[in-house]
Protein backbone atom coordinates (compact mmCIF):
# COMPACT_ATOMS: atom_id res chain seq x y z
CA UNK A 1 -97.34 -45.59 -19.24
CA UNK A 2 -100.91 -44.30 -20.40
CA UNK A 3 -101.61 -41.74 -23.00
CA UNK A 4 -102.33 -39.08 -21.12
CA UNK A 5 -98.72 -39.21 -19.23
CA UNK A 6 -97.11 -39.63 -22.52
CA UNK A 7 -98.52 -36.66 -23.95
CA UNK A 8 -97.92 -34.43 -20.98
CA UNK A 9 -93.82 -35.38 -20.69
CA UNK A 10 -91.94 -31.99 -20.88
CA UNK A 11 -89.08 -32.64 -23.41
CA UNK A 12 -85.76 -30.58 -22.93
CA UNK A 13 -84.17 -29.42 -26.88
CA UNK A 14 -81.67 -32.45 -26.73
CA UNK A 15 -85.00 -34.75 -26.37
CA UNK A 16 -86.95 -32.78 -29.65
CA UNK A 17 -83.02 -32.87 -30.87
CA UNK A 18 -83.20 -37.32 -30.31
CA UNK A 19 -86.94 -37.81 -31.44
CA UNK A 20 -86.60 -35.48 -34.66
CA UNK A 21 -83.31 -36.23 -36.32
CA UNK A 22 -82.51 -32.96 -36.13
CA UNK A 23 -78.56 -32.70 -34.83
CA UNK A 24 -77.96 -29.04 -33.75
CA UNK A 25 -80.17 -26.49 -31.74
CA UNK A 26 -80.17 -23.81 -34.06
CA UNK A 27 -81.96 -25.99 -36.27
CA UNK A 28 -84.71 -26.15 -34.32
CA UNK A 29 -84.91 -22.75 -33.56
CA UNK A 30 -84.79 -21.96 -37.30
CA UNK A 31 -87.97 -23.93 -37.19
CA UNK A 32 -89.75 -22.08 -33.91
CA UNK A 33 -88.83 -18.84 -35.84
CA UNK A 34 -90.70 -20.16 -39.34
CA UNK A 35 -93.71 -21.32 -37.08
CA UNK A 36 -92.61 -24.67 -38.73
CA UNK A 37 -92.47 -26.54 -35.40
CA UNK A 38 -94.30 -26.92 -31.90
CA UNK A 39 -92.88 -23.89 -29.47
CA UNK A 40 -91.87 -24.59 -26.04
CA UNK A 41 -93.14 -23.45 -22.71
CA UNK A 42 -91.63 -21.88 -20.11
CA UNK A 43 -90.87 -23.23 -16.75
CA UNK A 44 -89.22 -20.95 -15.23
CA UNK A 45 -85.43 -19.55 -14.51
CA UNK A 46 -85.23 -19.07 -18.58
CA UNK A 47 -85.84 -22.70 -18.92
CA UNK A 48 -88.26 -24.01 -21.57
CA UNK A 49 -89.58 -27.28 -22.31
CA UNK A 50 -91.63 -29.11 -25.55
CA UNK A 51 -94.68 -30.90 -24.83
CA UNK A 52 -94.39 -34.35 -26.25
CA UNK A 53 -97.37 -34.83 -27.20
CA UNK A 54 -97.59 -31.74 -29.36
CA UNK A 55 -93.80 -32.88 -31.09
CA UNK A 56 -95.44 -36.47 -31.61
CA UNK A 57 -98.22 -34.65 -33.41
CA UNK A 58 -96.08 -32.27 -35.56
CA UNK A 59 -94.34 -35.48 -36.47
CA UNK A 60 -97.46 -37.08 -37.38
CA UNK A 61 -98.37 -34.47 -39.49
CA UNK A 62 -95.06 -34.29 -41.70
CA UNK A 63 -95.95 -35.69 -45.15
CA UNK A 64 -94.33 -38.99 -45.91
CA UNK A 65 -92.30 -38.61 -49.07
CA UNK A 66 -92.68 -39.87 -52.23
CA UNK A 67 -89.86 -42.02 -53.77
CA UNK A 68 -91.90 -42.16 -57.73
């Protein structure tokens, strides 16, 4: 797969659920409502969908911690 289809993959929540670690919804949507994470798009009838390249970017971007 090139880069530009693996950037343009529309993830469902259970995907951004798998590639974040995160293990319930309203987790996530705590995060859309701080502006802490990428928001969906919508794709019609309600549904919405993550772009993965903008989740592998926000995960990028996450500091690494610091175990000193």
């Amino acid at each position: 797969m090139n880069t530009h289809q693996s950037t343009s993959l529309l993830l469902t929540i259970d995907d951004v659920l798998r590639m974040t670690g995160y293990r319930s919804r309203s987790s996530i949507y705590r995060l859309m409502k701080r502006s802490q994470i990428p928001l969906p798009i919508m794709v019609g009838g309600g549904r919405v969908r993550w772009r993965s390249g903008d989740i592998e970017h926000w995960l990028k971007s996450l500091p690494a911690q610091s175990c000193a």
